[in-house]
N, C-alpha and C. Protein backbone atom coordinates (compact mmCIF):
# COMPACT_ATOMS: atom_id res chain seq x y z
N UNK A 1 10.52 6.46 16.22
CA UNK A 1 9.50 6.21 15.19
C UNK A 1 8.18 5.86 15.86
N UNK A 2 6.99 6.34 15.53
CA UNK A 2 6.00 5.98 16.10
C UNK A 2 5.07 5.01 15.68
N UNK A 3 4.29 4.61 16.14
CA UNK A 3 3.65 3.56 15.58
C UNK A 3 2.95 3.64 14.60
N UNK A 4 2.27 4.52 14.18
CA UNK A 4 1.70 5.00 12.98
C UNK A 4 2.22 5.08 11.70
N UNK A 5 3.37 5.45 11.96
CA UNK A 5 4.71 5.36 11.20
C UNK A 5 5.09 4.19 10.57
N UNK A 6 5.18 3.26 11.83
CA UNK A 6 5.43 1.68 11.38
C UNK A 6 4.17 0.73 11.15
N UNK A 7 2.82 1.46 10.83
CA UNK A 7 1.73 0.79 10.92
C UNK A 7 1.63 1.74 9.06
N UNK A 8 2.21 2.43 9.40
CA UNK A 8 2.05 3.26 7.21
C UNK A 8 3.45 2.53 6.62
N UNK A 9 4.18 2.71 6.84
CA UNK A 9 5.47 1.66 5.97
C UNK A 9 5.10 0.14 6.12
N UNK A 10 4.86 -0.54 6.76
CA UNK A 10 4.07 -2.15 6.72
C UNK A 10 3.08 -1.70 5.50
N UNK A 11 1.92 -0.96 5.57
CA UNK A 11 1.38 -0.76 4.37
C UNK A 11 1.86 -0.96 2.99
N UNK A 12 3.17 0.05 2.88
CA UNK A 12 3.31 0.55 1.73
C UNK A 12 3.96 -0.94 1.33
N UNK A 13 4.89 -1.53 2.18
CA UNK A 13 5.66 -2.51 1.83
C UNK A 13 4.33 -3.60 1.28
N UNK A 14 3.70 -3.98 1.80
CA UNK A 14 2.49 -5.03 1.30
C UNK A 14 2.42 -3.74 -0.25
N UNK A 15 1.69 -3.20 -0.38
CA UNK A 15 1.55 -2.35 -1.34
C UNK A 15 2.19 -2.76 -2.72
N UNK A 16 3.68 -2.96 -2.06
CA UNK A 16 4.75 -2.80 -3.40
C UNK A 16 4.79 -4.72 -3.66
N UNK A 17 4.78 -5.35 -2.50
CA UNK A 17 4.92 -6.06 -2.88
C UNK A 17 3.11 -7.17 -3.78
N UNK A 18 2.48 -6.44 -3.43
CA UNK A 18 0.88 -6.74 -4.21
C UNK A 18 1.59 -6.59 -5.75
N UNK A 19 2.22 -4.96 -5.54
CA UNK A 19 2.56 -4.73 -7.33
C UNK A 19 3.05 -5.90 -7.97
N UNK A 20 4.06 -6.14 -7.50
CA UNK A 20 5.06 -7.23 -8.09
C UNK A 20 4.23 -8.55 -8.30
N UNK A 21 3.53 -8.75 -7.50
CA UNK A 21 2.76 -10.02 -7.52
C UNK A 21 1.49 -10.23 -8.63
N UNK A 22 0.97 -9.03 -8.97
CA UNK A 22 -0.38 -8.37 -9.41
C UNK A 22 0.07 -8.52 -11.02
N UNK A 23 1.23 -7.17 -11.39
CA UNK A 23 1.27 -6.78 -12.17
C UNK A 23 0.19 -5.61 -12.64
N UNK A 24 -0.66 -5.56 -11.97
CA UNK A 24 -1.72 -4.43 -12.72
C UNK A 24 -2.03 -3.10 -11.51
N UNK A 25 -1.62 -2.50 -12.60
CA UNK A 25 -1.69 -0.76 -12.30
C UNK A 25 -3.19 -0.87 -11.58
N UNK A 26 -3.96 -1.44 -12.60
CA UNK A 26 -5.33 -0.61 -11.97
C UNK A 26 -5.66 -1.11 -10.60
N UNK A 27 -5.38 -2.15 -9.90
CA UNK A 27 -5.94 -2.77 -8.86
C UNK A 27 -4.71 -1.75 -7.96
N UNK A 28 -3.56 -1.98 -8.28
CA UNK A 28 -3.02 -1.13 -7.23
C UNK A 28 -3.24 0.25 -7.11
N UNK A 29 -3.67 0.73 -8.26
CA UNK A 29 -4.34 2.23 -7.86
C UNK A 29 -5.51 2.19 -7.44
N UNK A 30 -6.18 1.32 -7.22
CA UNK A 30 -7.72 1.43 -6.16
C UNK A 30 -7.16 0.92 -4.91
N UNK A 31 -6.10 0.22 -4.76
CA UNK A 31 -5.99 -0.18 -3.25
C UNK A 31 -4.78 1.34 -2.81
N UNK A 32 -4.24 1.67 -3.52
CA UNK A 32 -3.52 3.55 -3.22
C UNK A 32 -4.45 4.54 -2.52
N UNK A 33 -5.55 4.33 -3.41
CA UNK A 33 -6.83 5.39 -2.92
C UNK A 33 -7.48 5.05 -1.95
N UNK A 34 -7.99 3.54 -1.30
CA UNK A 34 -8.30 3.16 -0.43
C UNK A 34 -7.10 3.75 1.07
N UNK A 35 -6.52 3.37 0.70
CA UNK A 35 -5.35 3.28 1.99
C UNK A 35 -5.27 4.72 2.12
N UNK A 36 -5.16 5.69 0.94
CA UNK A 36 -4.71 7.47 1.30
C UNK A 36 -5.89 7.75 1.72
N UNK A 37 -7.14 7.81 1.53
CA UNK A 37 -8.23 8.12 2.14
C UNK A 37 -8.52 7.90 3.42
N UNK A 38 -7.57 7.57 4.09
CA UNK A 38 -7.81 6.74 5.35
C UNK A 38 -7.29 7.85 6.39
């Protein structure tokens, strides 16, 4: 696995866990678009 790899799944995991914490779609779809644009 390369590091990039494990530097994009650390992402996603913060990601999911923002959701859970958040509750709101819209903030996690501006931080989705931030991060895929990258």
């Amino acid at each position: 696995m390369s590091f990039a790899t494990m530097r994009y799944q650390a992402a996603f995991i913060v990601l999911v866990i923002l959701e859970q914490a958040l509750s709101n779609n819209q903030t996690i779809a501006i931080t989705t678009k931030l991060v895929a644009s990258k």
